[in-house]
C-alpha atoms as a PDB file:
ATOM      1  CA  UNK A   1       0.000   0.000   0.000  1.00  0.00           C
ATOM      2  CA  UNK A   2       1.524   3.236  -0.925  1.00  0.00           C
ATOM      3  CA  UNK A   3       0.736   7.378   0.034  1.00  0.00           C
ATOM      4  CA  UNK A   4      -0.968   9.115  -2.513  1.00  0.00           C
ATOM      5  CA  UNK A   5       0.239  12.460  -2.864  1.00  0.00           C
ATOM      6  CA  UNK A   6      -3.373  14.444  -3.065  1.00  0.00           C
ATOM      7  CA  UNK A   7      -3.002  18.202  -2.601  1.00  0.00           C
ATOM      8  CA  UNK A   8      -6.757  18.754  -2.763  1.00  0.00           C
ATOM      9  CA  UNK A   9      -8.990  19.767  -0.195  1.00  0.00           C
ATOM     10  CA  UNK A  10     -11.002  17.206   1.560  1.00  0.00           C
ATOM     11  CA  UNK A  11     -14.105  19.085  -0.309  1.00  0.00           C
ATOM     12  CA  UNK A  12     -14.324  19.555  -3.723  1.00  0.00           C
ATOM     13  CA  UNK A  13     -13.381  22.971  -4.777  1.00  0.00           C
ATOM     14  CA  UNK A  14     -16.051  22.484  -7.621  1.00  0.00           C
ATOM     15  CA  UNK A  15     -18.893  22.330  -4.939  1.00  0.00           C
ATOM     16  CA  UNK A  16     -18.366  25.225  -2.821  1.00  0.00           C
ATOM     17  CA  UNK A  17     -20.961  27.678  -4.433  1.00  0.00           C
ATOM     18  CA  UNK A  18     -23.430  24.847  -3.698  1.00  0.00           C
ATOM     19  CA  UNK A  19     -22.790  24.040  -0.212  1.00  0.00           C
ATOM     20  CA  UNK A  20     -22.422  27.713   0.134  1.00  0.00           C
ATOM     21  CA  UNK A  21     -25.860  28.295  -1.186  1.00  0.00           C
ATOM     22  CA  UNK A  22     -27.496  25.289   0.776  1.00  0.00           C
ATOM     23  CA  UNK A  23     -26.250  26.165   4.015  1.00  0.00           C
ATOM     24  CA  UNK A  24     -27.226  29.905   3.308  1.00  0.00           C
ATOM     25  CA  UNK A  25     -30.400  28.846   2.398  1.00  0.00           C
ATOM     26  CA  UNK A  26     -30.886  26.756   5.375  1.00  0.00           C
ATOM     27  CA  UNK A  27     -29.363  29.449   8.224  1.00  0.00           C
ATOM     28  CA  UNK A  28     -31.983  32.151   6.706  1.00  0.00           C
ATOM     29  CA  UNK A  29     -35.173  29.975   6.754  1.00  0.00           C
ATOM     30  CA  UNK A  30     -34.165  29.034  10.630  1.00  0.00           C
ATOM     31  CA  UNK A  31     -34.428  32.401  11.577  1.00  0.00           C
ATOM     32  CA  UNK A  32     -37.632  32.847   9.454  1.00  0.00           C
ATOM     33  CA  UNK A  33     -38.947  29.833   9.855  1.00  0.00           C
ATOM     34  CA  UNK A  34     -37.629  27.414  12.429  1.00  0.00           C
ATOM     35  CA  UNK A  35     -38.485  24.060  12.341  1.00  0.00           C
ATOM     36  CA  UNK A  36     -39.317  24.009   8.447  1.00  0.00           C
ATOM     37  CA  UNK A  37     -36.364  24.487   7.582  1.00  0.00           C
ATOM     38  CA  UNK A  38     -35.333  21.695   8.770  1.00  0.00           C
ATOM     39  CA  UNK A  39     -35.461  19.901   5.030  1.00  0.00           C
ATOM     40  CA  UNK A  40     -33.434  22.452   3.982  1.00  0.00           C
ATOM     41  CA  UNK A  41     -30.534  21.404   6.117  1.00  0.00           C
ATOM     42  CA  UNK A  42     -31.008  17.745   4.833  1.00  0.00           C
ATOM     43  CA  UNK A  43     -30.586  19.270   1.368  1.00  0.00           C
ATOM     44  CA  UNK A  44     -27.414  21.046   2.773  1.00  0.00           C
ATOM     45  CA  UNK A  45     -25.809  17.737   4.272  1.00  0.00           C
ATOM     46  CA  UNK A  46     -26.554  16.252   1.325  1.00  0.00           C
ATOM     47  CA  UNK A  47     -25.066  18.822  -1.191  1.00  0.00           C
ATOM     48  CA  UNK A  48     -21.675  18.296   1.651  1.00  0.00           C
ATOM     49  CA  UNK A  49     -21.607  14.741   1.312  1.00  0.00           C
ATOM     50  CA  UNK A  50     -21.526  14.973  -2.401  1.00  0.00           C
ATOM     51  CA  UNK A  51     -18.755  16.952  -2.614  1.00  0.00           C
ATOM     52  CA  UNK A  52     -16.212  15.687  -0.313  1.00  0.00           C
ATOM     53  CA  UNK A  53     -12.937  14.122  -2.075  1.00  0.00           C
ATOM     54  CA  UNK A  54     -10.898  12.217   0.316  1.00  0.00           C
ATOM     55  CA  UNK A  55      -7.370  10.874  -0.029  1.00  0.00           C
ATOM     56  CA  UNK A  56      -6.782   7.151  -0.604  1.00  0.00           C
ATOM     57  CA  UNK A  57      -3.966   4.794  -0.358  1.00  0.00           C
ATOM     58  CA  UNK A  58      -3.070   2.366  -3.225  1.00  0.00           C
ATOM     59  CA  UNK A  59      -2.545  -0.650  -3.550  1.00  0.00           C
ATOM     60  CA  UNK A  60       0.886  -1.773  -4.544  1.00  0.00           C
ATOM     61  CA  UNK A  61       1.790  -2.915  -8.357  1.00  0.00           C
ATOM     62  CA  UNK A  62       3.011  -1.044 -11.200  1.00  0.00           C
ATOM     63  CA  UNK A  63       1.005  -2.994 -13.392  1.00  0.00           C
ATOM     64  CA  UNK A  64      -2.317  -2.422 -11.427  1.00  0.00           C
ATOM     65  CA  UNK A  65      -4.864  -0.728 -12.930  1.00  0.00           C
ATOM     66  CA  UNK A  66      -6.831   1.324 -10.295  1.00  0.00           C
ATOM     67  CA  UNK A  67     -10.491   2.198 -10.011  1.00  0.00           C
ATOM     68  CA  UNK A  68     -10.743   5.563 -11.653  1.00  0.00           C
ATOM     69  CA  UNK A  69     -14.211   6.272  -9.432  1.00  0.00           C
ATOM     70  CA  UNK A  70     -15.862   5.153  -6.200  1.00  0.00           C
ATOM     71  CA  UNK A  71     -19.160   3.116  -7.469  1.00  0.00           C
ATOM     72  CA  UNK A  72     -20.582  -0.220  -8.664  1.00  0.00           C
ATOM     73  CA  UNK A  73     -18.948  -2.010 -11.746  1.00  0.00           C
ATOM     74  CA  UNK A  74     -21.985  -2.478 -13.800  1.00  0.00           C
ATOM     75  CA  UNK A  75     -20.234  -4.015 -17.000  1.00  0.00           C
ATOM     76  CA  UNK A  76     -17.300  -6.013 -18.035  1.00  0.00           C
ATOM     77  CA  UNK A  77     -17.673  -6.663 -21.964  1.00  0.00           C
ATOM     78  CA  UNK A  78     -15.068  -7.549 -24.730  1.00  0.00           C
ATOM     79  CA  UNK A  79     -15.464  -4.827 -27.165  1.00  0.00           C
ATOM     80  CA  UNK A  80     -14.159  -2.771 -29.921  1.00  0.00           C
ATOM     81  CA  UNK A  81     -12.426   0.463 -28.388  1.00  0.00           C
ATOM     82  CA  UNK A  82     -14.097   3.409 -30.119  1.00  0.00           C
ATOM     83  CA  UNK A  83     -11.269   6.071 -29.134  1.00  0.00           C
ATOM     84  CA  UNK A  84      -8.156   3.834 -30.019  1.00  0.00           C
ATOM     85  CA  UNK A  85      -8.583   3.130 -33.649  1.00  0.00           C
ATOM     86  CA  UNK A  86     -11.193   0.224 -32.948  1.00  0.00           C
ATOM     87  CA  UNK A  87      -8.790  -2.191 -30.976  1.00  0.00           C
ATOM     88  CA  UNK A  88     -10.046  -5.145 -29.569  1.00  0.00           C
ATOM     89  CA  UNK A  89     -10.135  -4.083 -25.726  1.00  0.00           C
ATOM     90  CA  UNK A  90     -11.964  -5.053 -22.451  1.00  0.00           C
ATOM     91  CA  UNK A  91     -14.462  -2.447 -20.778  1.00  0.00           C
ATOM     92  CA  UNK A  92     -15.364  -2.157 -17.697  1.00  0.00           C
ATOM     93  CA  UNK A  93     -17.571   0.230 -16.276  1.00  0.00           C
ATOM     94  CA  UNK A  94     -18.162   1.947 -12.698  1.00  0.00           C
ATOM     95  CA  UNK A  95     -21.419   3.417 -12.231  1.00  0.00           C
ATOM     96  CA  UNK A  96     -21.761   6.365  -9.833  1.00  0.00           C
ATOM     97  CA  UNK A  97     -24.661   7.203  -7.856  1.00  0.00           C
ATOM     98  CA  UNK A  98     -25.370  10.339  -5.784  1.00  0.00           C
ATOM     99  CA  UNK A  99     -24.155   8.751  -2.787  1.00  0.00           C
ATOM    100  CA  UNK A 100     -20.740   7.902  -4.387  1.00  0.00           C
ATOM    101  CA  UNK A 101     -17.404  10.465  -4.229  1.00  0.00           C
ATOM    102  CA  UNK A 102     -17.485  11.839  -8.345  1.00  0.00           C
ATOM    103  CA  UNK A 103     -13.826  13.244  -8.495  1.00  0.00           C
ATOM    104  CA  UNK A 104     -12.422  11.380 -11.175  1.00  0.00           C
ATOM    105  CA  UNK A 105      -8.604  10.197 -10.396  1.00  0.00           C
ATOM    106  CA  UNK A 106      -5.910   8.324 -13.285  1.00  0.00           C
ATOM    107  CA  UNK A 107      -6.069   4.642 -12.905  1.00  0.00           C
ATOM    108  CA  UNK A 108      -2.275   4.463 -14.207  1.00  0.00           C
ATOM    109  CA  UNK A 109       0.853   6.098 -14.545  1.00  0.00           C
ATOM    110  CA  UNK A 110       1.621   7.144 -17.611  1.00  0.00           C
ATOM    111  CA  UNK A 111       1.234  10.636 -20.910  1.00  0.00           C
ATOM    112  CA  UNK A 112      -2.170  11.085 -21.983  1.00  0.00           C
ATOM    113  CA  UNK A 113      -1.874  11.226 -25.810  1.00  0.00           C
ATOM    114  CA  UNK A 114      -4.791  12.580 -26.635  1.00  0.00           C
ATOM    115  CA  UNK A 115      -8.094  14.379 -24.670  1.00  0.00           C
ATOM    116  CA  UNK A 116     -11.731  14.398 -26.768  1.00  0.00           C
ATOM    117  CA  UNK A 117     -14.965  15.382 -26.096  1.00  0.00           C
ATOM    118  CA  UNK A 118     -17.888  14.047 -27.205  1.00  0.00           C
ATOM    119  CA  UNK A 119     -21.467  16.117 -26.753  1.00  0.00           C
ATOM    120  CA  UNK A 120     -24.668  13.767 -26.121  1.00  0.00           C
ATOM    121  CA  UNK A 121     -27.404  12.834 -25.072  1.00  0.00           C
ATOM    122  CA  UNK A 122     -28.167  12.373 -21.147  1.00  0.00           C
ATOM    123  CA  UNK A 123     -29.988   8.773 -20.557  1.00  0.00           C
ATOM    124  CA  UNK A 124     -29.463   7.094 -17.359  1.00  0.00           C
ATOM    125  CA  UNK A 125     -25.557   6.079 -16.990  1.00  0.00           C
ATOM    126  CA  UNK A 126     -26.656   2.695 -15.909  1.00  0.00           C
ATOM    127  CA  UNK A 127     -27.378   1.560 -19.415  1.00  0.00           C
ATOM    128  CA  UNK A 128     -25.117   0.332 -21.909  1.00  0.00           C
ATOM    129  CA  UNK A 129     -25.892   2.022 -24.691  1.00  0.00           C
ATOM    130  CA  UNK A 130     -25.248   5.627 -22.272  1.00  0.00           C
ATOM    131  CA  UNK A 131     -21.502   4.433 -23.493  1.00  0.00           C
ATOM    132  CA  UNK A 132     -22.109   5.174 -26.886  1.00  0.00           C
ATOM    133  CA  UNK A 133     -24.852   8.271 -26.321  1.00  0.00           C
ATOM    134  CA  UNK A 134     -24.504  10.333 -23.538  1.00  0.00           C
ATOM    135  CA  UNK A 135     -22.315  12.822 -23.322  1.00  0.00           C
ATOM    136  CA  UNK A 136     -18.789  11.987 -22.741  1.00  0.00           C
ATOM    137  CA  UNK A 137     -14.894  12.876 -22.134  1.00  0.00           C
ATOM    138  CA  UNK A 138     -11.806  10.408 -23.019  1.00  0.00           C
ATOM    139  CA  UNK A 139      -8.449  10.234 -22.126  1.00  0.00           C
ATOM    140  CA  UNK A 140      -6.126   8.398 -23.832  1.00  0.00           C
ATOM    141  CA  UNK A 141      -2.903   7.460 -21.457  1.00  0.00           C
ATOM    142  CA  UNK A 142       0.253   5.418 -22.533  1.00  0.00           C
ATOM    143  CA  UNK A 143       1.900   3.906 -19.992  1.00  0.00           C
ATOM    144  CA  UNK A 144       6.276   3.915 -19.654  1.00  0.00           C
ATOM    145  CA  UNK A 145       5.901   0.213 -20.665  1.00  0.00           C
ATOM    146  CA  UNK A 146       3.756   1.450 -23.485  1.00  0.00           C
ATOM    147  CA  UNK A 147       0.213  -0.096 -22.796  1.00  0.00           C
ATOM    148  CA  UNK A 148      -2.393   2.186 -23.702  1.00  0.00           C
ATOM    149  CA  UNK A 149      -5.265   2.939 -20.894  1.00  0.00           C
ATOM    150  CA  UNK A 150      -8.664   4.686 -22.201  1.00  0.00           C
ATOM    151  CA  UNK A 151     -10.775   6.103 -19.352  1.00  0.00           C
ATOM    152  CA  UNK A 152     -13.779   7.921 -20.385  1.00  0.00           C
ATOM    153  CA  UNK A 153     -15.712  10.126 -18.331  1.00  0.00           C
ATOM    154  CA  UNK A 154     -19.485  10.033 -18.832  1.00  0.00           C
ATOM    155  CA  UNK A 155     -22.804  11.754 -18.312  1.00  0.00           C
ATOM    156  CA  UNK A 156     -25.691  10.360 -16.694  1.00  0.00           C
ATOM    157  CA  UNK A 157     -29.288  11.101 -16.031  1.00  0.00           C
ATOM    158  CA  UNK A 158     -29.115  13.900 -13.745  1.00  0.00           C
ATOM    159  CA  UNK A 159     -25.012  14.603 -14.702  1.00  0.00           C
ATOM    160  CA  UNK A 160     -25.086  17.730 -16.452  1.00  0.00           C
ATOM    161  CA  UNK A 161     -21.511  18.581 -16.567  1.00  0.00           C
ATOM    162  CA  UNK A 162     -18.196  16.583 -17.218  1.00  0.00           C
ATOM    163  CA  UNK A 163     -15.116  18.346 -15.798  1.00  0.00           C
ATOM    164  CA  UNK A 164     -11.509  17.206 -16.873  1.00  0.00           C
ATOM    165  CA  UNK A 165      -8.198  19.442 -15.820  1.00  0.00           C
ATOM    166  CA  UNK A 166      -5.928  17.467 -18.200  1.00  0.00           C
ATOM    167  CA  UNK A 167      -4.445  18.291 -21.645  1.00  0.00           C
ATOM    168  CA  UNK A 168      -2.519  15.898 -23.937  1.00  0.00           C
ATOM    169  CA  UNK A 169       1.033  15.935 -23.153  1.00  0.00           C
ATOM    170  CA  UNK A 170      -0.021  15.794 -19.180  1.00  0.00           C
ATOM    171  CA  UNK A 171       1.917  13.096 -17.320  1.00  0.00           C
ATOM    172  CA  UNK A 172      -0.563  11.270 -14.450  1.00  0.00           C
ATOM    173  CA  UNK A 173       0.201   9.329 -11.456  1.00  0.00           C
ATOM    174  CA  UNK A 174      -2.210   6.389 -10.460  1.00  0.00           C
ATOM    175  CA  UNK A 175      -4.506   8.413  -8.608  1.00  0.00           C
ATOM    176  CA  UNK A 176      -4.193  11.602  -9.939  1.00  0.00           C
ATOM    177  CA  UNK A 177      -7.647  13.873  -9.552  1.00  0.00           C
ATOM    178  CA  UNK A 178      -7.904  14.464 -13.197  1.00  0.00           C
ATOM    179  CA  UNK A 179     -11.436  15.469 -13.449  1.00  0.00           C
ATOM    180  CA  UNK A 180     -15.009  15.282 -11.835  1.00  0.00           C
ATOM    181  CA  UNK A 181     -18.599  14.907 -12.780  1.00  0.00           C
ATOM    182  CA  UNK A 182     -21.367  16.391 -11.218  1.00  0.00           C
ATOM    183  CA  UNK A 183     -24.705  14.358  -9.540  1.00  0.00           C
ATOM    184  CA  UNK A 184     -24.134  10.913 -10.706  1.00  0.00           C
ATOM    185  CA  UNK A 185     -22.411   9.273 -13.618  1.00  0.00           C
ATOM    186  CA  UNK A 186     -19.934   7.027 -14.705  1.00  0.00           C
ATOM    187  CA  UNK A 187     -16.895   6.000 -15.992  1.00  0.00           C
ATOM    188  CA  UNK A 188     -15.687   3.168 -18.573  1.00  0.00           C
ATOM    189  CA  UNK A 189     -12.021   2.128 -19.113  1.00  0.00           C
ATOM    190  CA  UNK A 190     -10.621  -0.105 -21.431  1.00  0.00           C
ATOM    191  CA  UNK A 191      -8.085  -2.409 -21.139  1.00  0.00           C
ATOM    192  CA  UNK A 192      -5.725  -5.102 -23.225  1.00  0.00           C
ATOM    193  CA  UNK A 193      -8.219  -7.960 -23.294  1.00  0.00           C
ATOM    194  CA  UNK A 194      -5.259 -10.015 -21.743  1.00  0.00           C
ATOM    195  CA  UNK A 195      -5.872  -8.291 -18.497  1.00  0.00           C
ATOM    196  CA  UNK A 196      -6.267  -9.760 -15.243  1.00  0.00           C
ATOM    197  CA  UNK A 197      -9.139  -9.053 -13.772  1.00  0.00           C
ATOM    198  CA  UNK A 198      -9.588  -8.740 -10.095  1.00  0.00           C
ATOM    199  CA  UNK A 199     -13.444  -7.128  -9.630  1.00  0.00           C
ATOM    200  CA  UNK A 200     -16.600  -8.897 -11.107  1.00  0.00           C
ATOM    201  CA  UNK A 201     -19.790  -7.284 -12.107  1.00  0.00           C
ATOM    202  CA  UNK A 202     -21.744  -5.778  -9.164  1.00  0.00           C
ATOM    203  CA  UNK A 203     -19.271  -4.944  -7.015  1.00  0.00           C
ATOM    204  CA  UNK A 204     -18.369  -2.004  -4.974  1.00  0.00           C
ATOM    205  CA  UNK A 205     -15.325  -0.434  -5.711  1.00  0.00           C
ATOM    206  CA  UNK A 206     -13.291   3.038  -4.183  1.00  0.00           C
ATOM    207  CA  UNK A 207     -11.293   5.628  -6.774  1.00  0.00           C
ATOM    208  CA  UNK A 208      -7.708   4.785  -6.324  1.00  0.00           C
ATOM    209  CA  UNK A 209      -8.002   2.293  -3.526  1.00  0.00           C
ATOM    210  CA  UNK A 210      -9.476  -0.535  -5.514  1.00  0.00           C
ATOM    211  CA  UNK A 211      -7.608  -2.630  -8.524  1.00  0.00           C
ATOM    212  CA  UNK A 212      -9.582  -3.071 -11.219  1.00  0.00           C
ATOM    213  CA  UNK A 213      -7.292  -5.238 -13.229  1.00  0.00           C
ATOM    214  CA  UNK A 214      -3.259  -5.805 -14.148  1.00  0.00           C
ATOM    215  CA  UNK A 215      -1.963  -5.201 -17.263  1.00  0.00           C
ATOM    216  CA  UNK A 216       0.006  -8.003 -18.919  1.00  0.00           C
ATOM    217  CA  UNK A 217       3.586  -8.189 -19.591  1.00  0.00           C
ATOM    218  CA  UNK A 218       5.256  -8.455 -22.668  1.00  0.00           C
ATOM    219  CA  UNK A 219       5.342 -12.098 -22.253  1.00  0.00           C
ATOM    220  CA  UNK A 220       1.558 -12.275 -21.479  1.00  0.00           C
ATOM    221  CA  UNK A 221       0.264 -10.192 -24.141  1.00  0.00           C
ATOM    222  CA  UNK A 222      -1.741 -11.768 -26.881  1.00  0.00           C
ATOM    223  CA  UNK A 223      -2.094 -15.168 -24.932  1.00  0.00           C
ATOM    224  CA  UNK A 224      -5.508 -14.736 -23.771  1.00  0.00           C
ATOM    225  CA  UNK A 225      -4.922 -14.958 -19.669  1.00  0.00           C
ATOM    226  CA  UNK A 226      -7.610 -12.988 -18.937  1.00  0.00           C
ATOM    227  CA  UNK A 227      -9.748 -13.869 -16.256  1.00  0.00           C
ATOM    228  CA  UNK A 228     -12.598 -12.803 -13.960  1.00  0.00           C
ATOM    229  CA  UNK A 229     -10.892 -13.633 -10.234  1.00  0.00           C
ATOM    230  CA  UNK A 230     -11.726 -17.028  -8.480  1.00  0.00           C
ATOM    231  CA  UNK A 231     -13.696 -16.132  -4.781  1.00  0.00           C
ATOM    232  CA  UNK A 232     -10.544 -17.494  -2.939  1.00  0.00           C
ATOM    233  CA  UNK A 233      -8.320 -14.880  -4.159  1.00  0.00           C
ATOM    234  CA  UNK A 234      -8.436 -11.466  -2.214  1.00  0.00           C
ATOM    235  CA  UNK A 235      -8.938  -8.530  -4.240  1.00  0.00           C
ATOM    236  CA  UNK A 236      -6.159  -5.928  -4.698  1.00  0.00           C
ATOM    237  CA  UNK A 237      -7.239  -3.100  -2.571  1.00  0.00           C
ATOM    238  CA  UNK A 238      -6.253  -0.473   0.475  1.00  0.00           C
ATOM    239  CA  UNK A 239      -6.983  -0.910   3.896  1.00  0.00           C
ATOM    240  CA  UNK A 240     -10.322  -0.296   4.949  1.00  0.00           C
ATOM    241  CA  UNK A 241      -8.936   2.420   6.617  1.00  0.00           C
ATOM    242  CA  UNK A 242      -8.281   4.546   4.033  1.00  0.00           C
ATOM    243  CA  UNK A 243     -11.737   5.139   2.250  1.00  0.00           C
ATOM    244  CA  UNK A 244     -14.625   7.388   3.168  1.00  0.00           C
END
């Protein structure tokens, strides 16, 4: 397990005119109103708990490919990667709801090559076709070995704005707050399809904390080793300590 170096504070600078509003809403309507406002401070504690963007350890492994959000993986597909050139790649996708932590943090080390946007439509990010629809963001990162990483940031239902801080050129760390998307989303990545897989559909996982998969090696690559991890092996992840 290893100290992420995460100069951000503990709540997200991009919610501060929110909480700011809620809590202002909620302080006047006390004084005017008392015990209905009490609603108002739920909204407030909700709008807080939305926002806040804790540090995380990682787990050790240079080859580990980290969760790049907190949610629920919701897919794990062989497909064609639609931001690569078409290479045959494995996706798998974290959904985010409300509840989850949306700051958006690299799943590798490694240049992002390239940064596109992609306007869209905004159906519920559970569904698979909100991949191919909704509005989205991808990034594009080559690794030092040179395996290439494609995380893509998308819209959901009630997501109304995708927020990325990186430019091509950028070099991430694993765990680098790249970007953030407002009020529930989600977020694919694709992999070599000779991955190893460590999380299966439906389970939880925490931005940064969680392995999602290691990349092959050299030797690896092209041999089809992929595989969904057997219940007796524990998955790659930080202490429990470390999320929030």
């Amino acid at each position: 397990m290893s100290r992420i170096r995460y100069p951000h504070p503990i709540v997200a600078r991009e919610g501060w005119p929110y909480i700011a509003l809620a809590f202002t809403v909620a302080i006047v309507l006390t004084f005017v109103g008392g015990w209905w406002s009490v609603p108002f401070w739920l909204i407030a504690l909700f709008v807080l708990q939305f926002f806040r963007d804790p540090p995380r350890d990682a787990p050790e492994g240079e080859r580990l490919v980290l969760a790049p959000a907190d949610g629920r993986v919701i897919s794990i597909e062989t497909v064609r990667d639609p931001y690569a050139g078409g290479r045959q790649a494995m996706r798998i996708s974290v959904f985010m709801n409300v509840f989850n932590v949306h700051s958006n943090r690299s799943p590798v080390d490694g240049r992002v090559e390239r940064v596109e946007y992609f306007p869209g439509r905004f159906v519920n990010a559970d569904l698979d076709k909100a991949s191919e629809h909704n509005e989205r963001n991808a990034l594009l990162i080559r690794t030092d070995d040179g395996a290439l990483v494609t995380c893509v940031q998308v819209a959901g239902l009630i997501a109304r704005r995708i927020l990325c801080y990186v430019r091509p050129g950028d070099v991430l760390h694993r765990g680098q707050r790249f970007g953030f998307i407002r009020f529930g989303s989600r977020v694919d990545v694709y992999l070599s399809p000779d991955a190893r897989l460590f999380v299966g559909v439906g389970e939880k996982v925490h931005a940064t904390a969680s392995a999602l998969a290691e990349l092959p090696t050299e030797a690896d690559a092209g041999t089809g080793l992929a595989r969904a991890r057997p219940a007796s092996e524990p998955r790659a992840t930080a202490e429990q300590g470390s999320r929030a």
